[in-house]
PDB file of N, CA and C in Angstrom:
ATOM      1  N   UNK A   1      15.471 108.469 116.111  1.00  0.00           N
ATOM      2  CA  UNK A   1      16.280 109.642 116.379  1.00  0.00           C
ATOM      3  C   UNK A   1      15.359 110.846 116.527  1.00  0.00           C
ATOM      4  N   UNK A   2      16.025 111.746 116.870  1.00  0.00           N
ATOM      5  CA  UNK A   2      14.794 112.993 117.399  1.00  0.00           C
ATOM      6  C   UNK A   2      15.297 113.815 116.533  1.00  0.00           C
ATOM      7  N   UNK A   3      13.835 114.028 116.041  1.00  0.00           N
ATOM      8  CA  UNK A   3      14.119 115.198 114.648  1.00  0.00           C
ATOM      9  C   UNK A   3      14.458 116.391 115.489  1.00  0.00           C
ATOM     10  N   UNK A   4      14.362 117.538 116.500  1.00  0.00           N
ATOM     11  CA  UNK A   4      15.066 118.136 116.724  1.00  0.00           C
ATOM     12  C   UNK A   4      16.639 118.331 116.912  1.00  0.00           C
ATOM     13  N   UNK A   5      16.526 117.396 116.753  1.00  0.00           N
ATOM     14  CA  UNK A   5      18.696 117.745 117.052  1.00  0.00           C
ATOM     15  C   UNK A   5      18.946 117.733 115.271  1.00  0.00           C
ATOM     16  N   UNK A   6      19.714 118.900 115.409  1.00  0.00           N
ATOM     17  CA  UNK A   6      20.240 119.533 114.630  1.00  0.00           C
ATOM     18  C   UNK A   6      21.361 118.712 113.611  1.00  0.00           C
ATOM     19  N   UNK A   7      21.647 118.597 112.293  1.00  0.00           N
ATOM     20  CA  UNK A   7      22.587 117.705 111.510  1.00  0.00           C
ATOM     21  C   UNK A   7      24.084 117.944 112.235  1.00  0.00           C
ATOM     22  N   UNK A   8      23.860 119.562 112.521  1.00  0.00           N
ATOM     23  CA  UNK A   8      25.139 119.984 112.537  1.00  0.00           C
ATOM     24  C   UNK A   8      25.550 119.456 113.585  1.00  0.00           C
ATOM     25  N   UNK A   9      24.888 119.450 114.587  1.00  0.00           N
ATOM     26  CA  UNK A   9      24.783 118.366 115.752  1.00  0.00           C
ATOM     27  C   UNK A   9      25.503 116.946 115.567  1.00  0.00           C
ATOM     28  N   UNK A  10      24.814 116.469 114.855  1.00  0.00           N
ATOM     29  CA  UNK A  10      25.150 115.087 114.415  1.00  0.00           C
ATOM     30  C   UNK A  10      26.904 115.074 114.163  1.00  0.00           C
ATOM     31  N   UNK A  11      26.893 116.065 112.733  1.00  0.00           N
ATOM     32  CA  UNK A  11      27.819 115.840 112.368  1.00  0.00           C
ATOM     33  C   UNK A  11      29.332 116.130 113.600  1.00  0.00           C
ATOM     34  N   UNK A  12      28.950 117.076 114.308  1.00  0.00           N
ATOM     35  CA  UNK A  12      30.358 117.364 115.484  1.00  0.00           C
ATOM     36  C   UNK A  12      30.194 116.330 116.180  1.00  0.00           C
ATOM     37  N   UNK A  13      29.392 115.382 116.642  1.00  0.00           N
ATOM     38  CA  UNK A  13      29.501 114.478 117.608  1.00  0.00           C
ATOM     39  C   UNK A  13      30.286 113.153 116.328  1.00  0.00           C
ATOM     40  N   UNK A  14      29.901 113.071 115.321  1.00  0.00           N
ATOM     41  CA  UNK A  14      30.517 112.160 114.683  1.00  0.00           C
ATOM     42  C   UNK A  14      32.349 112.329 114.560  1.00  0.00           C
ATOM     43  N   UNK A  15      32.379 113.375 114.076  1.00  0.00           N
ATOM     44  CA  UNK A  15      33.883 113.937 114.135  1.00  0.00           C
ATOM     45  C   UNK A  15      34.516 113.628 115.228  1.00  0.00           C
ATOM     46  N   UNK A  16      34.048 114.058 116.125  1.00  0.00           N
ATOM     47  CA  UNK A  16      34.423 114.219 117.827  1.00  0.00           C
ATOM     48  C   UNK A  16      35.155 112.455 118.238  1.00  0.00           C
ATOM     49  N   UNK A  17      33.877 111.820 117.719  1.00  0.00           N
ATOM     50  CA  UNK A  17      33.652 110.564 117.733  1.00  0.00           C
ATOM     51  C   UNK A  17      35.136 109.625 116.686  1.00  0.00           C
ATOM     52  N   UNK A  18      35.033 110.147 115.444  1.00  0.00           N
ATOM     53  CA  UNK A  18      36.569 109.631 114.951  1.00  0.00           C
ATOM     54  C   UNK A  18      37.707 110.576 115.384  1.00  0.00           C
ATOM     55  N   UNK A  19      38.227 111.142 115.318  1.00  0.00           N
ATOM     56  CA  UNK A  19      38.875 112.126 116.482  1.00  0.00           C
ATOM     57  C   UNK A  19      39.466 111.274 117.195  1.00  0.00           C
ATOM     58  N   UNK A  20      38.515 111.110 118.462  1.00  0.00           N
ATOM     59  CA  UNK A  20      39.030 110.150 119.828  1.00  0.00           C
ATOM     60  C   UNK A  20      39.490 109.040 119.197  1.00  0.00           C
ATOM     61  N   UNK A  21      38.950 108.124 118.326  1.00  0.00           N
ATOM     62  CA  UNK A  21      39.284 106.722 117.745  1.00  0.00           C
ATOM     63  C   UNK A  21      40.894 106.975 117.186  1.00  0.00           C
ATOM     64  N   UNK A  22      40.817 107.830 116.283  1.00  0.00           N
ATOM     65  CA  UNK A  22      42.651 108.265 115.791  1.00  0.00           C
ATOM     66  C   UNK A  22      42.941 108.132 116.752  1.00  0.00           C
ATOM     67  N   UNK A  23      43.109 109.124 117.335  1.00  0.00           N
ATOM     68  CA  UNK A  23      43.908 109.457 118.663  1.00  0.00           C
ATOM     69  C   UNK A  23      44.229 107.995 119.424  1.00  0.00           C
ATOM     70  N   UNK A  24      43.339 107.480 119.838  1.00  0.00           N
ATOM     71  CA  UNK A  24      43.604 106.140 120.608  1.00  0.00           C
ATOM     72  C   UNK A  24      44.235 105.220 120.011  1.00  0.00           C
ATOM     73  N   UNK A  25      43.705 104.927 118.575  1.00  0.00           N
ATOM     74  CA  UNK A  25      44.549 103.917 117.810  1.00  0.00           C
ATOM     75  C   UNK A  25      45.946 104.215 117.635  1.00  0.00           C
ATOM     76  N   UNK A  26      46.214 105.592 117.431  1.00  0.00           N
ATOM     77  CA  UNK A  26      47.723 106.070 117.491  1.00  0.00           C
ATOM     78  C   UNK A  26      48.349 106.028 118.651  1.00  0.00           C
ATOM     79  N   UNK A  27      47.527 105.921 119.626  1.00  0.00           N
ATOM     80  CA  UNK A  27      48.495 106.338 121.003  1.00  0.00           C
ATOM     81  C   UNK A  27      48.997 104.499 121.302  1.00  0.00           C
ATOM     82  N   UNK A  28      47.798 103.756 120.990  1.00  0.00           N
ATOM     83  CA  UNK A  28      48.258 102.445 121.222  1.00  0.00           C
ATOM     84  C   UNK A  28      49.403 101.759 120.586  1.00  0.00           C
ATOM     85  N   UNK A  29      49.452 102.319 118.857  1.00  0.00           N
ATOM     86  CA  UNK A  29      50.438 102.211 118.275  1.00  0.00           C
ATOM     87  C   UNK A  29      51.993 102.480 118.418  1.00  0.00           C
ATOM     88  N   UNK A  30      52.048 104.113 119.478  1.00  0.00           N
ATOM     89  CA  UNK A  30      53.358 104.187 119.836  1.00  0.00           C
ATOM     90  C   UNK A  30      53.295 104.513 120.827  1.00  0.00           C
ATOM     91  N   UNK A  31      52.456 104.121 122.027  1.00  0.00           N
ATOM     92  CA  UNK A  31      53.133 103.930 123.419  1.00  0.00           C
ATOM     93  C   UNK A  31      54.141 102.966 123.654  1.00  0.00           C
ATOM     94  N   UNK A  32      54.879 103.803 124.446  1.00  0.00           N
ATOM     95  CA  UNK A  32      56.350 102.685 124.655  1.00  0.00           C
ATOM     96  C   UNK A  32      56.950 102.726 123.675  1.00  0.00           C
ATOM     97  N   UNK A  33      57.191 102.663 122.611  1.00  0.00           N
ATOM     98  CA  UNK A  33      57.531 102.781 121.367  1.00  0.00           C
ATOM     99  C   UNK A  33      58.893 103.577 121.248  1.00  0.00           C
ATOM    100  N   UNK A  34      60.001 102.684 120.661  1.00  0.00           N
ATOM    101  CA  UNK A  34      61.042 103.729 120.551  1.00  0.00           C
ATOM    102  C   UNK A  34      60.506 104.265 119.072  1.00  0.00           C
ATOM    103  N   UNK A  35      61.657 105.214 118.713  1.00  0.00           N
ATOM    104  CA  UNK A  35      61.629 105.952 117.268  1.00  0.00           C
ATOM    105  C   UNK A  35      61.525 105.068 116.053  1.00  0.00           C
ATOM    106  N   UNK A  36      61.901 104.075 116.098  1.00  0.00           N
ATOM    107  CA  UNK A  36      61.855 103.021 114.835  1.00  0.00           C
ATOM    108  C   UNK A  36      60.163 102.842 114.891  1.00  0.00           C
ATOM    109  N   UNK A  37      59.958 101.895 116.058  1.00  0.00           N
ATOM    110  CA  UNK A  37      58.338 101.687 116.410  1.00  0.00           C
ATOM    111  C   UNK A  37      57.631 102.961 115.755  1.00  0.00           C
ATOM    112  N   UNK A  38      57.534 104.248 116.191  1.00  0.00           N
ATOM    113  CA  UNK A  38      56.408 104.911 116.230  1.00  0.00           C
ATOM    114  C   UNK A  38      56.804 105.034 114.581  1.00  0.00           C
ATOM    115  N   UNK A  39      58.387 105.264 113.884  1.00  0.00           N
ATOM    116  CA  UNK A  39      58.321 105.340 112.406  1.00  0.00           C
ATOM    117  C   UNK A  39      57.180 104.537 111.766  1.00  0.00           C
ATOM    118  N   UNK A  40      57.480 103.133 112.270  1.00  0.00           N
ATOM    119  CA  UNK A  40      56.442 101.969 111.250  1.00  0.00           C
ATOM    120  C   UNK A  40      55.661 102.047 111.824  1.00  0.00           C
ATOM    121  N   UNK A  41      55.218 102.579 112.704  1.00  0.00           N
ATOM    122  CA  UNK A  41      53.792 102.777 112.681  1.00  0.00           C
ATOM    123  C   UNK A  41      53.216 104.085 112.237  1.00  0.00           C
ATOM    124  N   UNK A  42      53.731 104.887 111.384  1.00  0.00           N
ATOM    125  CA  UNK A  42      53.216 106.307 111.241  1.00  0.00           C
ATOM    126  C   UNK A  42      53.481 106.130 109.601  1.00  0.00           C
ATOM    127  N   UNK A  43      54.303 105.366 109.426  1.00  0.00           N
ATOM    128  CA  UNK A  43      54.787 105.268 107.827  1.00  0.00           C
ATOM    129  C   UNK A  43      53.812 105.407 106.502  1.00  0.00           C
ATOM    130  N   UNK A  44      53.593 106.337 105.411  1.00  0.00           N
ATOM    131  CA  UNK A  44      52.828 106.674 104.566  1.00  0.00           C
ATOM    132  C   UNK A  44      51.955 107.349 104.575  1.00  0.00           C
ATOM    133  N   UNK A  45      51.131 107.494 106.149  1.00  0.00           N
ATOM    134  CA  UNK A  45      50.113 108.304 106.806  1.00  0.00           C
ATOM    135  C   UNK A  45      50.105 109.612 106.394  1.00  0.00           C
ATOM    136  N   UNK A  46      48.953 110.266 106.749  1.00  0.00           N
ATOM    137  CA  UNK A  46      48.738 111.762 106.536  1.00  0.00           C
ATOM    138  C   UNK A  46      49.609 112.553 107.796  1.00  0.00           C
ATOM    139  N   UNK A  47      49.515 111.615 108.611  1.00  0.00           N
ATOM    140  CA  UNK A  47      50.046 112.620 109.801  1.00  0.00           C
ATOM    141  C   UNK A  47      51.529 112.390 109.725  1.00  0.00           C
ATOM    142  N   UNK A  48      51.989 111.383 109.014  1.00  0.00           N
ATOM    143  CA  UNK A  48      53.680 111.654 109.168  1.00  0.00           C
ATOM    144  C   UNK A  48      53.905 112.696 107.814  1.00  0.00           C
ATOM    145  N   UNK A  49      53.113 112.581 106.745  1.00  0.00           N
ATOM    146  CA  UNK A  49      52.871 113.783 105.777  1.00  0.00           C
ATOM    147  C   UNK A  49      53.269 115.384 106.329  1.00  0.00           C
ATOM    148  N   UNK A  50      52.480 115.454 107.420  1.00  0.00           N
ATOM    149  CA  UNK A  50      51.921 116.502 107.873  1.00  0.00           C
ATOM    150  C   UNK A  50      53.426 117.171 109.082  1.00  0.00           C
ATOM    151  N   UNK A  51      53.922 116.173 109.469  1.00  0.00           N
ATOM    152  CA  UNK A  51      54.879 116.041 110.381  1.00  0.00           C
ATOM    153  C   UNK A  51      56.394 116.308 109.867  1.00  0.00           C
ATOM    154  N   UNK A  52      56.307 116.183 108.689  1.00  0.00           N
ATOM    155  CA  UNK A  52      57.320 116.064 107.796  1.00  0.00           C
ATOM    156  C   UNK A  52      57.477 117.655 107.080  1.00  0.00           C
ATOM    157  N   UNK A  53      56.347 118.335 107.383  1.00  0.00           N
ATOM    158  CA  UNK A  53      56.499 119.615 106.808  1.00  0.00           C
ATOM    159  C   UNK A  53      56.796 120.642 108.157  1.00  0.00           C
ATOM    160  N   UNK A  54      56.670 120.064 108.996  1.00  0.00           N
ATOM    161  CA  UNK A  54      56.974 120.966 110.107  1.00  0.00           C
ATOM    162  C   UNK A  54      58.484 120.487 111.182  1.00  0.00           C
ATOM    163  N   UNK A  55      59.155 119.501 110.074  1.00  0.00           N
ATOM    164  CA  UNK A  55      60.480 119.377 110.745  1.00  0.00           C
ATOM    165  C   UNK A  55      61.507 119.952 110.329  1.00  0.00           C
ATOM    166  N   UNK A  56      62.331 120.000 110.912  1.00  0.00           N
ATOM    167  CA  UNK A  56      63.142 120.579 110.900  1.00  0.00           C
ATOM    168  C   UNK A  56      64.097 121.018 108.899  1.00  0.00           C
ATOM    169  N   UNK A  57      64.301 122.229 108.976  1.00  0.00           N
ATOM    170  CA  UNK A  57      65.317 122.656 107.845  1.00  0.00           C
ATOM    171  C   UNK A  57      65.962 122.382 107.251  1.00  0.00           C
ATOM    172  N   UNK A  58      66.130 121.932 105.995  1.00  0.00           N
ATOM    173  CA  UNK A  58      67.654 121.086 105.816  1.00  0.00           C
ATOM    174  C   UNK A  58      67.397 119.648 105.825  1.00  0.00           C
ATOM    175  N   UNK A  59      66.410 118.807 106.643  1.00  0.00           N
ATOM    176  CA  UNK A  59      66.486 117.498 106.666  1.00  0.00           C
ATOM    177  C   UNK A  59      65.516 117.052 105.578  1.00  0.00           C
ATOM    178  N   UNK A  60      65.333 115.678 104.843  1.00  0.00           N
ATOM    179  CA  UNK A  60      64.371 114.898 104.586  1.00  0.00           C
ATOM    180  C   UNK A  60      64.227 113.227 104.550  1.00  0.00           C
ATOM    181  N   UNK A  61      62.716 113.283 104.524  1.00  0.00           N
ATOM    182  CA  UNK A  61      62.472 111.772 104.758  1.00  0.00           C
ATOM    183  C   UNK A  61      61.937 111.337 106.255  1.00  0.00           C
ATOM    184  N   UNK A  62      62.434 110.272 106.774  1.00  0.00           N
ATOM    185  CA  UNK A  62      62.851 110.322 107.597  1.00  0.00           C
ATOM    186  C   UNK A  62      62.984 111.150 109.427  1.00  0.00           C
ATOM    187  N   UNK A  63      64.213 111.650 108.810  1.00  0.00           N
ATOM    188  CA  UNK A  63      64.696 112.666 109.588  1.00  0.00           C
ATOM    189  C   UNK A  63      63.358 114.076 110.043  1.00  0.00           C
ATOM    190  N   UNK A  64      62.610 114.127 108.619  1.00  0.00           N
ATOM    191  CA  UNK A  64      62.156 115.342 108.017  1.00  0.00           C
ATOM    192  C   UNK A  64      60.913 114.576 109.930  1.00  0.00           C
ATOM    193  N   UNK A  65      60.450 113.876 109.143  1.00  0.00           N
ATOM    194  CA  UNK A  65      59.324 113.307 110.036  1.00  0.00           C
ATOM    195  C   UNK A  65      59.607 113.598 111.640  1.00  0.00           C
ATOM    196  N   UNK A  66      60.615 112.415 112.113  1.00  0.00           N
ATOM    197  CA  UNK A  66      61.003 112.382 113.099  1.00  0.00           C
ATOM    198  C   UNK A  66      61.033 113.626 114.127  1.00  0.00           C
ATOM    199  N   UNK A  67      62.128 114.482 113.444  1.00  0.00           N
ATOM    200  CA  UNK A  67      61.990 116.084 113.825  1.00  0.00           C
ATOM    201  C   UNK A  67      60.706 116.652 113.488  1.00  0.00           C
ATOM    202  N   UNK A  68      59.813 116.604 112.617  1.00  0.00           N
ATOM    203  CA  UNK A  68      58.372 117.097 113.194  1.00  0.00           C
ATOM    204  C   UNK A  68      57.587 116.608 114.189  1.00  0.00           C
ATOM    205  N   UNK A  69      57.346 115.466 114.171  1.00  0.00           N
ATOM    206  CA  UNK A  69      57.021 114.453 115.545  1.00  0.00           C
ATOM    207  C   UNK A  69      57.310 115.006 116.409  1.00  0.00           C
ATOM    208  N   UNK A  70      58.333 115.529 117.333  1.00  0.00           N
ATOM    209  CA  UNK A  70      59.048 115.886 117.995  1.00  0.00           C
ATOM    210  C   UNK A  70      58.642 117.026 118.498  1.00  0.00           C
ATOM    211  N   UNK A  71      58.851 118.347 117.185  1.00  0.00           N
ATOM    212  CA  UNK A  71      58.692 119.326 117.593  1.00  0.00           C
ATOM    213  C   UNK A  71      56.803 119.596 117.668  1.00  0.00           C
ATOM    214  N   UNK A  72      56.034 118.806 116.604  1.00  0.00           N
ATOM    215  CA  UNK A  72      54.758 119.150 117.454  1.00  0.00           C
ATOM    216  C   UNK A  72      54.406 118.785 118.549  1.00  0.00           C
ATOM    217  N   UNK A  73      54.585 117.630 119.658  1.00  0.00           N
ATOM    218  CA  UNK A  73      55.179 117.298 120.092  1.00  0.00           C
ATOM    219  C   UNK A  73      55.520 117.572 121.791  1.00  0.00           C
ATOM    220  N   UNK A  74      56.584 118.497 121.126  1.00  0.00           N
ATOM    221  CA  UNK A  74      57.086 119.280 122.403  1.00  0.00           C
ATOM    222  C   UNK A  74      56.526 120.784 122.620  1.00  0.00           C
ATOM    223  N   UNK A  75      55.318 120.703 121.528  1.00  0.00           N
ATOM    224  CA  UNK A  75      54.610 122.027 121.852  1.00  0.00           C
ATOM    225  C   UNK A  75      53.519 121.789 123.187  1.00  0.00           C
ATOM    226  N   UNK A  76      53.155 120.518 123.474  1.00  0.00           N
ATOM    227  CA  UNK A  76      52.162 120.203 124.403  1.00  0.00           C
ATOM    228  C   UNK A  76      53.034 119.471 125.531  1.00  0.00           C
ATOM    229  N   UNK A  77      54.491 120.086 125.395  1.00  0.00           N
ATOM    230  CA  UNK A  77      55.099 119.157 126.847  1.00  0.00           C
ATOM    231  C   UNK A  77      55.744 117.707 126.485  1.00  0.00           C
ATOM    232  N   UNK A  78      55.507 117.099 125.332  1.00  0.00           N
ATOM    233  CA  UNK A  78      55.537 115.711 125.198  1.00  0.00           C
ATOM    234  C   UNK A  78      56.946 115.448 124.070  1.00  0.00           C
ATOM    235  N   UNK A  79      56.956 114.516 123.261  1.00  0.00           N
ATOM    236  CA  UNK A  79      57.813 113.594 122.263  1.00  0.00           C
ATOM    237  C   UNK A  79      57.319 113.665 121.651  1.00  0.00           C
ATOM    238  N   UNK A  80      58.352 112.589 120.841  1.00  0.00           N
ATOM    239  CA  UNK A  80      57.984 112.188 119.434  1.00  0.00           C
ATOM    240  C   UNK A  80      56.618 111.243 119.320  1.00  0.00           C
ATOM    241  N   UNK A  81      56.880 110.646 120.083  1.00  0.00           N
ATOM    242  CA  UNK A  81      55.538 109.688 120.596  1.00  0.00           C
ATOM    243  C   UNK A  81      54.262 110.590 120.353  1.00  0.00           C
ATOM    244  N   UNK A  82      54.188 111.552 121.257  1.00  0.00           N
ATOM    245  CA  UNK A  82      52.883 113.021 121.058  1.00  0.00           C
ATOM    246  C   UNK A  82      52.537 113.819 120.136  1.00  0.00           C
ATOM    247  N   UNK A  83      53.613 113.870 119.213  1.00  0.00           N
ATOM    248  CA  UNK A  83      53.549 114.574 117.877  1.00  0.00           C
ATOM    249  C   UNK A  83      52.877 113.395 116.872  1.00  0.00           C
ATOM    250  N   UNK A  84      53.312 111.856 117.238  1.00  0.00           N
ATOM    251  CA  UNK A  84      52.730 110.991 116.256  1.00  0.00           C
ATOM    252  C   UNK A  84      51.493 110.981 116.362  1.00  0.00           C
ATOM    253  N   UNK A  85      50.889 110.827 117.801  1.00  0.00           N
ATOM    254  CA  UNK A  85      49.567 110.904 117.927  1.00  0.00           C
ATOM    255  C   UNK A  85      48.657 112.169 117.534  1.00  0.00           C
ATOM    256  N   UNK A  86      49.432 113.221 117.794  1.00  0.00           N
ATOM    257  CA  UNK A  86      48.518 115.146 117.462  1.00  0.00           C
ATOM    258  C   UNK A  86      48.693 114.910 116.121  1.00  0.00           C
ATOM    259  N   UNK A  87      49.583 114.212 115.252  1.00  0.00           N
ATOM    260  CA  UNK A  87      49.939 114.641 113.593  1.00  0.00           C
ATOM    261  C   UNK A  87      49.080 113.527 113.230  1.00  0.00           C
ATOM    262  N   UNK A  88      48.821 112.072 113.799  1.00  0.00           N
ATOM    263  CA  UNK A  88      47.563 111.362 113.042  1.00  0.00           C
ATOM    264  C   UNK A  88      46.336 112.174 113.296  1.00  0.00           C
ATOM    265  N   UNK A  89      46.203 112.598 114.301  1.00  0.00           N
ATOM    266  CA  UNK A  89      44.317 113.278 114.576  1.00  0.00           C
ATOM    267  C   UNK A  89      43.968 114.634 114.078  1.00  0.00           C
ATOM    268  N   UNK A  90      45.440 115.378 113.689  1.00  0.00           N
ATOM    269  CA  UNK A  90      44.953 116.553 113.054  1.00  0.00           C
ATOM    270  C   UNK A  90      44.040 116.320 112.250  1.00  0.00           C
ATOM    271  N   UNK A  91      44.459 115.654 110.791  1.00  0.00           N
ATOM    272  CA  UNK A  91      43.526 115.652 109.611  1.00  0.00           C
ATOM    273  C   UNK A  91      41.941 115.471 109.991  1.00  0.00           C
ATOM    274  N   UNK A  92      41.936 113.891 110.979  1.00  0.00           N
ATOM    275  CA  UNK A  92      40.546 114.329 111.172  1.00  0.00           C
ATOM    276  C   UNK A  92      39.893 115.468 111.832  1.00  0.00           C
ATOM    277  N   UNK A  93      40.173 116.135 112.430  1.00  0.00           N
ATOM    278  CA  UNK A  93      40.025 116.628 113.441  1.00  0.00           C
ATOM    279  C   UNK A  93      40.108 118.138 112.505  1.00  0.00           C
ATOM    280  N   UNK A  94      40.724 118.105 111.285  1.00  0.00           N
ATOM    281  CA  UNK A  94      39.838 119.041 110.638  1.00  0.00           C
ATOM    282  C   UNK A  94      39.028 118.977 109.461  1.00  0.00           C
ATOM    283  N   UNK A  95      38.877 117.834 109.372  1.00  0.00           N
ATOM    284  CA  UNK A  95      37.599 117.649 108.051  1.00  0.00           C
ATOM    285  C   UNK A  95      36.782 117.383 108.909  1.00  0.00           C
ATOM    286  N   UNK A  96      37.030 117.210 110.340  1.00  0.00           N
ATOM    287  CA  UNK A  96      35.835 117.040 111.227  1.00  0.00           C
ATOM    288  C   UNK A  96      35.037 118.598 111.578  1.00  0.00           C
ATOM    289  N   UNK A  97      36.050 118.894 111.598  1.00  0.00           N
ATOM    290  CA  UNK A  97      35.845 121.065 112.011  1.00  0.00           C
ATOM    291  C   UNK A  97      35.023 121.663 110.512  1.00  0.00           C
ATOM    292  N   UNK A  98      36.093 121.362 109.473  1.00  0.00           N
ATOM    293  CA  UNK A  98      34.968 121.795 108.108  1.00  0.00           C
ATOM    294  C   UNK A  98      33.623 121.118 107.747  1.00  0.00           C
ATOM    295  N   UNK A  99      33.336 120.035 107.963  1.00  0.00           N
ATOM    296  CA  UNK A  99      32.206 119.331 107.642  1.00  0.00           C
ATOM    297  C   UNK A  99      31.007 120.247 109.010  1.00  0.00           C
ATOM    298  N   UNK A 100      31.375 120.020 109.899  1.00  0.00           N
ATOM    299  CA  UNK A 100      30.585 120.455 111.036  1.00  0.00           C
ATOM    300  C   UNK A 100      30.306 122.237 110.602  1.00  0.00           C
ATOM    301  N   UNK A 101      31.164 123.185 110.047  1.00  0.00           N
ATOM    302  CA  UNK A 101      31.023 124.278 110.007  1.00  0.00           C
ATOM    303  C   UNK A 101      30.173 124.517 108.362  1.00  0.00           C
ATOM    304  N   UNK A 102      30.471 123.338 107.666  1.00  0.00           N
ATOM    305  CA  UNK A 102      29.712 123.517 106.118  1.00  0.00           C
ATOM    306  C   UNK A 102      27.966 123.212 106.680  1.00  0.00           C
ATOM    307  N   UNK A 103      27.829 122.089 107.571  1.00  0.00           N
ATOM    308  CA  UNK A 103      26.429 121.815 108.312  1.00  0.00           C
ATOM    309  C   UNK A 103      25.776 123.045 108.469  1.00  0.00           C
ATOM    310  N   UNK A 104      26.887 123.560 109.698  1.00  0.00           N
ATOM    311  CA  UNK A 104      26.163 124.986 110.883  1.00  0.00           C
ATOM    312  C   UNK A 104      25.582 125.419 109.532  1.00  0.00           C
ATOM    313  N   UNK A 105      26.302 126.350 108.923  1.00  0.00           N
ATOM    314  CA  UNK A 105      26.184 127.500 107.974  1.00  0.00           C
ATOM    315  C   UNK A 105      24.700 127.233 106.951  1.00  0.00           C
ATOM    316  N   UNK A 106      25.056 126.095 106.295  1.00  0.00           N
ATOM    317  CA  UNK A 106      23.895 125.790 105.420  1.00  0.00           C
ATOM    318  C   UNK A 106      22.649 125.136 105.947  1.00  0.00           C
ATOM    319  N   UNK A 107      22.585 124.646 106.820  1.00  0.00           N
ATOM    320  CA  UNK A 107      21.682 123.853 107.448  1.00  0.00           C
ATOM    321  C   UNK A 107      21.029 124.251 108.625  1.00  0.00           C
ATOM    322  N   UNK A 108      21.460 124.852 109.786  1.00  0.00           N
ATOM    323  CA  UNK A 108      21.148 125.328 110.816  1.00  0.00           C
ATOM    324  C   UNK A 108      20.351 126.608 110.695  1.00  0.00           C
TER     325      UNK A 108
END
């Protein structure tokens, strides 16, 4: 490896690198996928966690999810399907952002 390239370097291409992998593994999981499908496949996850706090008022469980799915979702044009996939890759996608910015700062 070439000692010039930078950790911090390293570390955003690694992130970057699981990032895309979520993303794909999720998209494979609920393409085509009605609402039951993308449920069991999102079930216990961080991103139906995450999905579940941004649904809708009044609902839970479930419902809570579904309607977040949805509405993150339909912020990029898309479904529930699109919210499953943006709500699995968030998390990485920011311990990928903090790890890379704890690098820059201390290391660079």
């Amino acid at each position: 490896m070439n000692r010039d390239i930078k950790k911090s370097t390293i570390v955003g291409a690694v992130g970057t690198t699981a990032t895309a992998a979520s993303v794909a593994s999720s998209a494979a999981a609920v393409a085509g996928g009605s609402a039951a499908t993308i449920m069991s496949a999102t079930a216990g996850t961080t991103g139906a966690a995450l999905a579940a706090t941004v649904g809708t008022a009044g609902t839970a469980g479930g419902a809570a999810i579904a309607s977040g799915m949805a509405s993150v979702g339909s912020l990029v044009g898309g479904g529930m399907a699109t919210g499953a996939v943006l709500t699995a890759a968030a998390p990485v996608a920011a311990v990928s952002a903090l790890a890379y910015g704890i690098f820059r700062l201390l290391d660079d």
